[in-house]
Protein backbone atom coordinates (compact mmCIF):
# COMPACT_ATOMS: atom_id res chain seq x y z
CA UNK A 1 13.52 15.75 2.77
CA UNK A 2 12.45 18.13 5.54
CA UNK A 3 14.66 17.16 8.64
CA UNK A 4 17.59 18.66 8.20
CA UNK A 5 20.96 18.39 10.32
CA UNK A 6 23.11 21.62 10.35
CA UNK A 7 26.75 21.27 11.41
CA UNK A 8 29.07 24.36 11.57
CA UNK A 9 30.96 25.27 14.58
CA UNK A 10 30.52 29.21 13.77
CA UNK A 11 26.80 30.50 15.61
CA UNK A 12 26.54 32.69 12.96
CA UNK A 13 26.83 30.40 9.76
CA UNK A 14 24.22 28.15 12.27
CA UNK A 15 21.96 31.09 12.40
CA UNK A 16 21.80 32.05 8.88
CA UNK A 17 21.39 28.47 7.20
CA UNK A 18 18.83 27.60 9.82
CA UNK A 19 16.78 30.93 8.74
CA UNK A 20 17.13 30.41 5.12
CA UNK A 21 15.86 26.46 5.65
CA UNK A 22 13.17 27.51 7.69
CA UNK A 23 11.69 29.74 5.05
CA UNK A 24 11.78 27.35 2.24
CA UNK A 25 10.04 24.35 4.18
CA UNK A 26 12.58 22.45 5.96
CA UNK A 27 12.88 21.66 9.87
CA UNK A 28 16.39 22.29 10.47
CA UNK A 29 18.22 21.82 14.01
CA UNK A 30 21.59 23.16 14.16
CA UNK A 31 24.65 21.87 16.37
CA UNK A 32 28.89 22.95 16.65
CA UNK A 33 30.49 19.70 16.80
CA UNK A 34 31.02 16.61 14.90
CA UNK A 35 30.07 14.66 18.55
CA UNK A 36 27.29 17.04 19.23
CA UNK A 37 26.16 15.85 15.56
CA UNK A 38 26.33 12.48 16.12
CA UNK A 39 24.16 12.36 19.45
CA UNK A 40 21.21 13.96 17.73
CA UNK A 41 21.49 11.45 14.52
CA UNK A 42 21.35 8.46 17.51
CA UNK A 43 17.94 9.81 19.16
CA UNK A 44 16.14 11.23 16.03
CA UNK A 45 15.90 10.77 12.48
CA UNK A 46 16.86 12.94 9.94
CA UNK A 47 16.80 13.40 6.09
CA UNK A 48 19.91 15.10 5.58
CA UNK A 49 23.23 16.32 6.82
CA UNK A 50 24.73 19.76 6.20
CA UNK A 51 28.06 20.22 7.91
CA UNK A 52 31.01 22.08 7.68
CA UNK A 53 34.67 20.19 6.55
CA UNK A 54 36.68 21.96 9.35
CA UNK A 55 35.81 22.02 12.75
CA UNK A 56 37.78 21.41 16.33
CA UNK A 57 37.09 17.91 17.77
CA UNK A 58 35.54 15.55 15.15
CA UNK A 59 35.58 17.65 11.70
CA UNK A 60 33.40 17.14 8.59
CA UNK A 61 35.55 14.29 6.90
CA UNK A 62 35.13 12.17 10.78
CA UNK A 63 31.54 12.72 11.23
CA UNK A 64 30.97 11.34 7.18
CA UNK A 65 32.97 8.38 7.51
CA UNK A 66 31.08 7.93 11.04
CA UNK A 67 27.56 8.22 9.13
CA UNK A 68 28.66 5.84 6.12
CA UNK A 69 29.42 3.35 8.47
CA UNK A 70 26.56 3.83 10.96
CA UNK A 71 23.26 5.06 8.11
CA UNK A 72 25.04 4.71 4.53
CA UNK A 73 21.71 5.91 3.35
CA UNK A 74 21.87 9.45 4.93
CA UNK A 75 22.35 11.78 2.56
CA UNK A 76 25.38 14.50 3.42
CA UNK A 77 26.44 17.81 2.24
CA UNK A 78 29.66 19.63 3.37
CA UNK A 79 30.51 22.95 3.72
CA UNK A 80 33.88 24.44 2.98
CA UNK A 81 35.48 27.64 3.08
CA UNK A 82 37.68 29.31 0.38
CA UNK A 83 41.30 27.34 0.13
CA UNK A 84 39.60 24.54 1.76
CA UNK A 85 38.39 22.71 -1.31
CA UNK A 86 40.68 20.05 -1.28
CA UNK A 87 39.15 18.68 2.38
CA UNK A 88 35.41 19.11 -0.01
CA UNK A 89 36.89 16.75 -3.01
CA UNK A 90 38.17 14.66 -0.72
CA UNK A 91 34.81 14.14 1.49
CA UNK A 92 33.06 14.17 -1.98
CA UNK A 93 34.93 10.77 -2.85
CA UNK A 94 34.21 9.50 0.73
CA UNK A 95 30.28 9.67 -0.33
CA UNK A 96 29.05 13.30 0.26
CA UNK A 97 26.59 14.04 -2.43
CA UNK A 98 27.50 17.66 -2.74
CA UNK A 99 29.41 20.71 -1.66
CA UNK A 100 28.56 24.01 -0.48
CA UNK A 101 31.75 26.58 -0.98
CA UNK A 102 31.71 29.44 1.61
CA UNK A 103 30.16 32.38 1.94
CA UNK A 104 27.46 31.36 -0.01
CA UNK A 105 23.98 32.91 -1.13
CA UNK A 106 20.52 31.30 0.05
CA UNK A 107 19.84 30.24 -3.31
CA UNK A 108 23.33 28.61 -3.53
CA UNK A 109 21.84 26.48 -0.23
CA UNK A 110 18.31 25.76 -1.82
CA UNK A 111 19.78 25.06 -5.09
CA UNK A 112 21.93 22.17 -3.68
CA UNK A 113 18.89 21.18 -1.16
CA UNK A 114 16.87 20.35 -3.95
CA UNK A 115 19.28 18.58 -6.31
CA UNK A 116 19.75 16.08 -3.55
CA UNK A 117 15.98 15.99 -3.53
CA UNK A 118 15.50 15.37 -6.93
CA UNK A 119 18.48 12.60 -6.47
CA UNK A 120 16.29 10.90 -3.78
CA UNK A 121 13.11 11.47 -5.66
CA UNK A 122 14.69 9.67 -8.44
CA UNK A 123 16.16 6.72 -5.91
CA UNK A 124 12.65 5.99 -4.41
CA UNK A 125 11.22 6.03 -7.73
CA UNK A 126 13.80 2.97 -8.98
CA UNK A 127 13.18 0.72 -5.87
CA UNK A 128 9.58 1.63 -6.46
CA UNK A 129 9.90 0.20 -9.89
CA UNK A 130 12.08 -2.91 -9.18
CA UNK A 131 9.71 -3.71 -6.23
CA UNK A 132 6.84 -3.56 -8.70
CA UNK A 133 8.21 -5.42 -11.14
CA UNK A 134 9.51 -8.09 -9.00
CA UNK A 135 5.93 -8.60 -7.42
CA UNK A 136 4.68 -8.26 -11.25
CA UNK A 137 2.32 -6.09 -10.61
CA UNK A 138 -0.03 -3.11 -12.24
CA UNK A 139 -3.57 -1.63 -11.82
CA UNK A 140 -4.61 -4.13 -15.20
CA UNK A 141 -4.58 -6.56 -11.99
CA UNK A 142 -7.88 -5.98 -11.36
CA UNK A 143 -9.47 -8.04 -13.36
CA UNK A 144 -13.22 -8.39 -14.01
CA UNK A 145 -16.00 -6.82 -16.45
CA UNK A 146 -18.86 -7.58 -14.11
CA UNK A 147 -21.09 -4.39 -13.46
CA UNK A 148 -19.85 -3.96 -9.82
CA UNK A 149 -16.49 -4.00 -10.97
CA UNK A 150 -17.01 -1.63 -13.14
CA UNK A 151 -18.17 0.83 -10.78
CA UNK A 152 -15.39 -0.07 -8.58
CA UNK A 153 -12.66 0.78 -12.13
CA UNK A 154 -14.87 4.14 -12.55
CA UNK A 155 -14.58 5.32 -8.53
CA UNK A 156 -10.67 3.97 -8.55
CA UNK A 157 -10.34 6.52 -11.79
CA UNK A 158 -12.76 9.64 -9.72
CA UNK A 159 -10.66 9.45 -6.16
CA UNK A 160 -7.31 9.31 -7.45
CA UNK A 161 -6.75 12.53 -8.66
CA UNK A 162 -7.47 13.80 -5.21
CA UNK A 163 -5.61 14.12 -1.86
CA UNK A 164 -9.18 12.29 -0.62
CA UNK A 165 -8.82 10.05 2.42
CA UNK A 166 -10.74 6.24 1.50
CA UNK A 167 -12.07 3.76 2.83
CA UNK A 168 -12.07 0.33 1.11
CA UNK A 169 -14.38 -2.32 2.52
CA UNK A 170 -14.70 -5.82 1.83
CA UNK A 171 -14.43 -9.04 3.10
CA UNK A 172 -10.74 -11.09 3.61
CA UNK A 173 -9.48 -12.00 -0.07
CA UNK A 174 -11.46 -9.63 -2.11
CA UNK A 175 -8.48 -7.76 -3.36
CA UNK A 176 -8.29 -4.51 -1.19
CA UNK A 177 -4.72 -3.88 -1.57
CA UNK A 178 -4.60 -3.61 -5.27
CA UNK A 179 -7.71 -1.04 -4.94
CA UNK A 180 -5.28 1.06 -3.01
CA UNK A 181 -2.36 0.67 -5.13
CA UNK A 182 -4.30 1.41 -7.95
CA UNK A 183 -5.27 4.54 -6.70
CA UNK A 184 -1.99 5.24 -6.02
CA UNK A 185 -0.42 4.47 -9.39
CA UNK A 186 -3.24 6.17 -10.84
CA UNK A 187 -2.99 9.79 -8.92
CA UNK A 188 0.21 12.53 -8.81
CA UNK A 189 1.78 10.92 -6.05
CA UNK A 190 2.46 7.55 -8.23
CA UNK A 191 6.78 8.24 -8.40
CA UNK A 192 6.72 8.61 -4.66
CA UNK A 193 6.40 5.98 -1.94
CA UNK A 194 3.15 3.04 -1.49
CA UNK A 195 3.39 1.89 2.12
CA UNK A 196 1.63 -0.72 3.47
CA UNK A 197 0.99 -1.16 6.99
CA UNK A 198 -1.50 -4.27 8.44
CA UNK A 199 -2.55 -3.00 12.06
CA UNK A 200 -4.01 -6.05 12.66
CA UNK A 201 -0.34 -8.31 12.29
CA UNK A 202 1.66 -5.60 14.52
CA UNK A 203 1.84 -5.96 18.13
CA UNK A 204 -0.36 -3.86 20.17
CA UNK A 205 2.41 -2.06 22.34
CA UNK A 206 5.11 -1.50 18.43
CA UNK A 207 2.56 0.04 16.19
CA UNK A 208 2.82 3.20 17.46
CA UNK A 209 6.32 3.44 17.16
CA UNK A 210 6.06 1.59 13.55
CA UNK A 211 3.68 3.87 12.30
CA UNK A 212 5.35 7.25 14.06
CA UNK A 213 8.68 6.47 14.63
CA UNK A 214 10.58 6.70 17.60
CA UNK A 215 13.58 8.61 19.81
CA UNK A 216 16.13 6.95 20.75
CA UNK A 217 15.87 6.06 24.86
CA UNK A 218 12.02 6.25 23.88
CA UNK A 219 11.45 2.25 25.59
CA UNK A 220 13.73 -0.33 26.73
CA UNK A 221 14.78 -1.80 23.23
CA UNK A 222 15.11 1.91 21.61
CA UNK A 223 18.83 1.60 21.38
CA UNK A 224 18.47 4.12 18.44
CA UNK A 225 16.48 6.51 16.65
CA UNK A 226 13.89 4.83 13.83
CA UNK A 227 11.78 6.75 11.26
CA UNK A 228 8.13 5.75 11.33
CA UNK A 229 6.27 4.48 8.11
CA UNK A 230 3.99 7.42 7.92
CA UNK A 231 7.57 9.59 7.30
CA UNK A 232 8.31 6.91 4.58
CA UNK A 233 5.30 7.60 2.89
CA UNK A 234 6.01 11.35 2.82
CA UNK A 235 4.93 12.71 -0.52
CA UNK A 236 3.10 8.99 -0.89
CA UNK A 237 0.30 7.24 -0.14
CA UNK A 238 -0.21 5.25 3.64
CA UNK A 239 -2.21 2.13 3.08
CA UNK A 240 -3.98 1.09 6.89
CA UNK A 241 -4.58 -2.08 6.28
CA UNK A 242 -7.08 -3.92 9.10
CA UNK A 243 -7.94 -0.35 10.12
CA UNK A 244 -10.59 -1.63 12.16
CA UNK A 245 -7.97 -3.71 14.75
CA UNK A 246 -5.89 -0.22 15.61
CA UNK A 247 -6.19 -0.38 19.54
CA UNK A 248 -8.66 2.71 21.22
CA UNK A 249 -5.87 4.09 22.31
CA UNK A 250 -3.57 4.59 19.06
CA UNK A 251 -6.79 5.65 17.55
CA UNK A 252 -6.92 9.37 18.94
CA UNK A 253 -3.00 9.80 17.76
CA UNK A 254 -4.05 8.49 14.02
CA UNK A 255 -6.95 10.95 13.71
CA UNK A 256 -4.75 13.88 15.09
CA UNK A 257 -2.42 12.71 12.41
CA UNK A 258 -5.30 12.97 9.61
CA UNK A 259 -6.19 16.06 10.77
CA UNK A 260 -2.91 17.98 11.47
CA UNK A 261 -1.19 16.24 9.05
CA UNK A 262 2.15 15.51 11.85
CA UNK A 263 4.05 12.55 13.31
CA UNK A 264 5.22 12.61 16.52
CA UNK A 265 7.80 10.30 16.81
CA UNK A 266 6.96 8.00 20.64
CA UNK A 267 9.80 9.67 23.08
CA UNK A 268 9.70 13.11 20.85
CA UNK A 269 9.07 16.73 21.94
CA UNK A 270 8.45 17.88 18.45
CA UNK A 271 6.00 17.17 15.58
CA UNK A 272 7.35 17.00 11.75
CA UNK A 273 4.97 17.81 9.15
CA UNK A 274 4.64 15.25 6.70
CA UNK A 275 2.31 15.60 3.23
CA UNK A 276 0.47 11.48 3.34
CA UNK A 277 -2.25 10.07 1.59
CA UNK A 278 -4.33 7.43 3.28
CA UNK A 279 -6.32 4.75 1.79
CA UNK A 280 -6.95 2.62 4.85
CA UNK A 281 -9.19 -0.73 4.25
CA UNK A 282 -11.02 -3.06 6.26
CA UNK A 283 -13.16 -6.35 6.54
CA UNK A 284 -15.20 -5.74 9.57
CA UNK A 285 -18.28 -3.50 9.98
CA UNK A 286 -17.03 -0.47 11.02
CA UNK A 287 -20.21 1.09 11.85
CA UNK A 288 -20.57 -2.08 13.74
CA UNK A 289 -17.34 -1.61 15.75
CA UNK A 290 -18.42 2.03 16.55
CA UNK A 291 -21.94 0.69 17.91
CA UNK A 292 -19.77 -1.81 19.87
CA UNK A 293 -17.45 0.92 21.46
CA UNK A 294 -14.32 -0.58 19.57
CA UNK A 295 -14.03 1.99 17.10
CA UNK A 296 -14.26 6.08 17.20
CA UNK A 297 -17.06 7.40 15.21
CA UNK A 298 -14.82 10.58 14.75
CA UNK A 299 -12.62 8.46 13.62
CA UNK A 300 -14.90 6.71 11.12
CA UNK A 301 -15.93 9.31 10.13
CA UNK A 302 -12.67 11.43 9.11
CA UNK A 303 -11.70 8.25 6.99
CA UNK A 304 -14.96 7.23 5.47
CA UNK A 305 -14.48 10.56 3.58
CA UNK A 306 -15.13 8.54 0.35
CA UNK A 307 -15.93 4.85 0.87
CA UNK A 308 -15.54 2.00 -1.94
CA UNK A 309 -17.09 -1.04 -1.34
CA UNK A 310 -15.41 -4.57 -3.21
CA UNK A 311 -18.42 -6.94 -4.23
CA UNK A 312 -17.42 -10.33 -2.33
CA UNK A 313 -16.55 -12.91 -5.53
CA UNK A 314 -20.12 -14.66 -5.01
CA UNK A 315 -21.68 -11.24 -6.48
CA UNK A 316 -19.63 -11.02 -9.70
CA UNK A 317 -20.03 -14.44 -10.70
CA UNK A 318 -19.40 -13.60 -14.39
CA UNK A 319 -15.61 -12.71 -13.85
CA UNK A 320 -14.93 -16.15 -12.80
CA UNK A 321 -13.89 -17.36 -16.72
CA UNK A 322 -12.02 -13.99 -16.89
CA UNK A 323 -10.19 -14.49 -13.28
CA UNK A 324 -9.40 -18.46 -14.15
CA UNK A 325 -7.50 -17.61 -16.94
CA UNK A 326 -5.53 -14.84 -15.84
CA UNK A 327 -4.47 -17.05 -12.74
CA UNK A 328 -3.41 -19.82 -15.24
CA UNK A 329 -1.55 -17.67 -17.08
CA UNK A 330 0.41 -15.89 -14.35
CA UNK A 331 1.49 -19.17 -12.70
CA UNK A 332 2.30 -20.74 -16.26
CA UNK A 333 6.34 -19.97 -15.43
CA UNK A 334 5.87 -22.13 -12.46
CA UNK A 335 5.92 -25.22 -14.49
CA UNK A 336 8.09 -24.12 -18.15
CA UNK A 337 8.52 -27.85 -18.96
CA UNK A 338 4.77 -28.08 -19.68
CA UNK A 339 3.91 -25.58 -22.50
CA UNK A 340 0.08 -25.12 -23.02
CA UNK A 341 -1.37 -25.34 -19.37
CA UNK A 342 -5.42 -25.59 -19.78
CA UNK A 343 -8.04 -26.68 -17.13
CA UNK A 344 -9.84 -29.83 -18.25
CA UNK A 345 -13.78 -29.60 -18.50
CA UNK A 346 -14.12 -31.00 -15.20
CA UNK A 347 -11.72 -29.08 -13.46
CA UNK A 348 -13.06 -25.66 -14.73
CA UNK A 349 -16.95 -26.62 -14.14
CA UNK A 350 -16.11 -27.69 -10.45
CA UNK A 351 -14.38 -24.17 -9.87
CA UNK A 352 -17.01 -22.19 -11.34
CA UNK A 353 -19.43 -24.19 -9.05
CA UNK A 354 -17.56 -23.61 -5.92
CA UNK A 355 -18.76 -20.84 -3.59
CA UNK A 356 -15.34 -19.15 -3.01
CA UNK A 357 -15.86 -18.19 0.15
CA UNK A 358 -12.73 -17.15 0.34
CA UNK A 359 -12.53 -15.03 -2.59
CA UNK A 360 -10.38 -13.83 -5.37
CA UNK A 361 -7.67 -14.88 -2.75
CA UNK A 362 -9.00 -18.56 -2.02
CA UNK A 363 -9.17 -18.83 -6.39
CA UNK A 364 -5.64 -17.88 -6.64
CA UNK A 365 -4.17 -20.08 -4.04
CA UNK A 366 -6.77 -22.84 -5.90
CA UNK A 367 -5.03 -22.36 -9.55
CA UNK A 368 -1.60 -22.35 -8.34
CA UNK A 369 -1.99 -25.42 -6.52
CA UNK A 370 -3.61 -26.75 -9.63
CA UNK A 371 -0.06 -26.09 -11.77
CA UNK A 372 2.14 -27.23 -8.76
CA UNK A 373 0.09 -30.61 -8.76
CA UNK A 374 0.01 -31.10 -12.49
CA UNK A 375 1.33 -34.32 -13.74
CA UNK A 376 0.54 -33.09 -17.34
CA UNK A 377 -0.43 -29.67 -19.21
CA UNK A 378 -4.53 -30.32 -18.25
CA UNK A 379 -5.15 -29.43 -14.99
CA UNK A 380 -7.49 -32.08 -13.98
CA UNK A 381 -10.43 -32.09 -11.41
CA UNK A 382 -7.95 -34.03 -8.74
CA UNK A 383 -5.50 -31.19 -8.84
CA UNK A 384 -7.72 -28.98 -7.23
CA UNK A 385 -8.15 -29.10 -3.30
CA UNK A 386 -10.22 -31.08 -1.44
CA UNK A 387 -13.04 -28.82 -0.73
CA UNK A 388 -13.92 -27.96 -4.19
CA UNK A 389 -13.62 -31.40 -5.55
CA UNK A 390 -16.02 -32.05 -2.56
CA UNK A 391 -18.29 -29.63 -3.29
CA UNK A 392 -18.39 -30.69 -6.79
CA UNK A 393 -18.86 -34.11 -6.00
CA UNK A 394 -22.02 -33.14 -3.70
CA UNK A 395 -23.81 -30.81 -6.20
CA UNK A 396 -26.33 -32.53 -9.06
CA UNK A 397 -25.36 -32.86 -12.66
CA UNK A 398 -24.71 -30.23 -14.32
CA UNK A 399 -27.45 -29.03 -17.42
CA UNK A 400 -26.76 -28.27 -20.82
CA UNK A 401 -26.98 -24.99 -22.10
CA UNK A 402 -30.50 -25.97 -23.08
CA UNK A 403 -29.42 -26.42 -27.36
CA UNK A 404 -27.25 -29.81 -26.53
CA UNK A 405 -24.02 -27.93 -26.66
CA UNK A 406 -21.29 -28.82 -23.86
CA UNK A 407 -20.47 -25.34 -23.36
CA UNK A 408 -19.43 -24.52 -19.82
CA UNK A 409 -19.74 -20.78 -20.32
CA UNK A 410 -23.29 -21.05 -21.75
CA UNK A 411 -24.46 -23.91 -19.41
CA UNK A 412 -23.48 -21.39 -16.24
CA UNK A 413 -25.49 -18.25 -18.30
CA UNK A 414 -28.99 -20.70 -18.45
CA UNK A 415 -28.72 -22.18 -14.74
CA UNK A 416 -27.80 -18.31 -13.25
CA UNK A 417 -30.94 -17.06 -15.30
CA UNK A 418 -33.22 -20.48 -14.37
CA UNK A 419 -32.30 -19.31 -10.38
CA UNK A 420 -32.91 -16.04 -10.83
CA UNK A 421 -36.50 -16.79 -12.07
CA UNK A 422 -36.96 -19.17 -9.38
CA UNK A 423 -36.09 -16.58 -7.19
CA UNK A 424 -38.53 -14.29 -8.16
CA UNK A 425 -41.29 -16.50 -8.33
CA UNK A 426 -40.74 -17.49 -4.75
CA UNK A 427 -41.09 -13.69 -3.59
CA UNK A 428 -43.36 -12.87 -5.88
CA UNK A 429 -41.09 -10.56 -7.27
CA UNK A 430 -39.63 -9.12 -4.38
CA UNK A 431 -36.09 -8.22 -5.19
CA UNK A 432 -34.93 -7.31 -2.31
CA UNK A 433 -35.74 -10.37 -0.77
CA UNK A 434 -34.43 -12.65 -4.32
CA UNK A 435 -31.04 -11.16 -3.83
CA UNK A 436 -30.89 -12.56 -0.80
CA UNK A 437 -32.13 -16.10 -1.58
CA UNK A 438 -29.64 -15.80 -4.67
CA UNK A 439 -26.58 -14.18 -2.03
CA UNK A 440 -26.26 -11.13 -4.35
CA UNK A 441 -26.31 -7.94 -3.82
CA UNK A 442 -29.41 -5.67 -4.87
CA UNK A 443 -27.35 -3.98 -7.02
CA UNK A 444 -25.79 -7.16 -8.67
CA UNK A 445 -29.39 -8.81 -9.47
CA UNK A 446 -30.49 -5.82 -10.75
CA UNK A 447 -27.68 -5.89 -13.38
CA UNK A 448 -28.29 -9.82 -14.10
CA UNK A 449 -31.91 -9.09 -14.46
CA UNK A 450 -31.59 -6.21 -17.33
CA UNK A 451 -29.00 -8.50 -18.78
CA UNK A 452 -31.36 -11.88 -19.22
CA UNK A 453 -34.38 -9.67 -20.08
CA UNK A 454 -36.22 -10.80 -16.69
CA UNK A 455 -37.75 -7.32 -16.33
């Protein structure tokens, strides 16, 4: 709560709070009148209201009523002076949060500052919670075992204990959003706000003023004064997702923003300091891009500060059992009249064929069509979509595990480590070049080769 509103209509009392806020972090601006008051609330945005009860014109008690009607949200403090308490209960039940009783010491005036702090702290914190629980989620999300998940769980565990800026690349669907929100919940800053902003679904000419805020008068359709996301995430974490789509031109504003740590709202003569985290994420070749003249390297290079990299679902193969289940049993409430949901045989071999292009994404939309279909509690191979039953239908029989057994789990273990020999007897051992027959990453094959013994 830095932007702070001071409303008295003595210079002195103006003077003296402004001083004292100055000194302990805030960015006050000070005005006389109740009307005076509410212009500046119309063109900028502020955190909080300080104002005095009694004033000529519009007093304390006008301009509250004005702000509950106009920003109910706004916090407000009055101001009274000796034998004027009455006017301070009376503003109090109205909706002030606090009073101030004049003269008063500087501590008096941080004392109350930071209450209300604490109070908002503690407000941001429940609709953090409720938004959480209402989306159902929490960093277990992540599922997978696989080796390259791992890595990903240990890096996730490293970076969020700093202020780090990160880069999280991978392709559409591969789960880049709960990365960042897992680094959030994990680091100091997990009470305060997660905001999520995707560059590449906001028009060209708004993001500036969604990301920075604007005056009002700032454009044609700035009939009043809006705070940008990167002030809602004060204290939080920024998520930029699509980084890679910001236009050129908002570019140079973002990486002044990363480096002086301000926002600028569009139409604004003044910076406010605001204390951000950013994770931003991505699914194009940034490096790429900057080749390409579409992104800055300096840029680049002041978010790649430490870069995680989310293996595509073709390279962790093995979490598909893992991932399967914990699909079925998150969209088990969508069907309560059919205890027991379970994929058939079929249904389960043809998704642990399919190629998933579209990753953990394209599996969960797969499962959840798969329980909204459902005439009984097996999912069957027909309630999947088309293009894995397809798919299926195209590739050869499957193999047995080799011992006779019917086991899906073990029948997928002996074909991965048949293909991986055949790999590397086609490049004579090359592995560089087998990962790439196989579509796996280096890293991935080497796992799978230690674990099958192919060494």
């Amino acid at each position: 709560m830095r932007n702070v509103l001071v409303v008295d209509d003595e210079a002195s009392i103006r003077h003296l709070l402004s001083v004292i806020l100055v000194d302990h972090g805030y960015d006050p601006r000070a005005v006389a009148t109740g009307e005076e008051a509410l212009k500046e609330l119309a063109a900028r945005d502020f955190d909080l209201v300080l104002t005095d009860v009694r004033m000529p014109g519009m007093g304390g008690l006008g301009l509250l009523r004005e702000i509950q009607r106009t920003a109910p949200e706004l916090m407000v403090i009055v101001m009274s002076a000796y034998g004027a308490h009455d006017a301070a209960i009376e503003a109090m039940k109205a909706g002030a949060y606090d009073f101030l009783s004049k003269p008063f010491k500087p501590d008096e005036v941080v004392l109350v500052l930071r209450k209300a702090e604490e109070r908002e702290r503690l407000a941001r914190e429940n609709r953090r919670l409720r938004t959480e629980l209402s989306a159902g989620y929490s960093p277990e999300h992540m599922v997978g075992t696989s080796e390259p998940m791992r890595e990903v769980s240990r890096q996730i565990r490293k970076i969020a204990q700093q202020k780090t800026t990160v880069l999280v690349q991978g392709e559409s669907g591969t789960g880049k959003e709960l990365v960042a929100r897992a680094i959030h919940q994990l680091s100091p800053r997990a009470a305060l706000p997660f905001v999520a902003v995707n560059c590449g679904a906001i028009p060209s000419e708004l993001i500036e003023s969604e990301l920075f805020g604007h005056v009002k008068g700032a454009f044609t359709d700035a009939v009043r004064a809006k705070k940008g996301l990167a002030a809602e995430a004060d204290g939080g974490t920024l998520f930029l997702d699509e980084i890679g789509e910001l236009p050129l031109g908002l570019q140079v504003k973002l990486l002044r923003f990363l480096q002086e740590e301000e926002v600028r709202p569009v139409g604004d003569t003044r910076s406010r300091r605001v204390d951000v985290r950013v994770v931003a994420a991505t699914a194009i070749d940034l490096r790429a891009a900057v080749a390409a003249g579409r992104f800055r390297e300096d840029l680049y290079w002041r978010l790649d500060v430490v870069g995680v990299r989310l293996p595509p679902l073709r390279e962790r193969r093995e979490d598909l059992p893992a991932l399967l289940d914990h699909f079925l049993a998150r969209f088990r409430h969508l069907r309560p009249e059919l205890p027991g949901l379970a994929l058939s045989d079929e249904a389960r071999a043809a998704l642990l064929a399919h190629g998933w292009p579209g990753n953990v994404r394209e599996l969960e939309h797969a499962v959840e069509r798969a329980v909204v279909l459902a005439d009984g509690p097996v999912l069957r191979e027909e309630d999947l979509p088309e293009g894995i039953r397809a798919r299926a239908r195209a590739a050869p029989a499957p193999a047995d595990a080799g011992d006779g057994s019917l086991s899906v789990k073990r029948a997928t273990r002996a074909l991965e480590e048949r293909l991986i020999r055949a790999a590397l007897e086609r490049t004579a051992g090359n592995r560089t070049r087998a990962a790439e027959l196989l579509e796996l990453s280096y890293g991935a094959l080497l796992y799978k080769i230690k674990e099958y013994g192919l060494g």
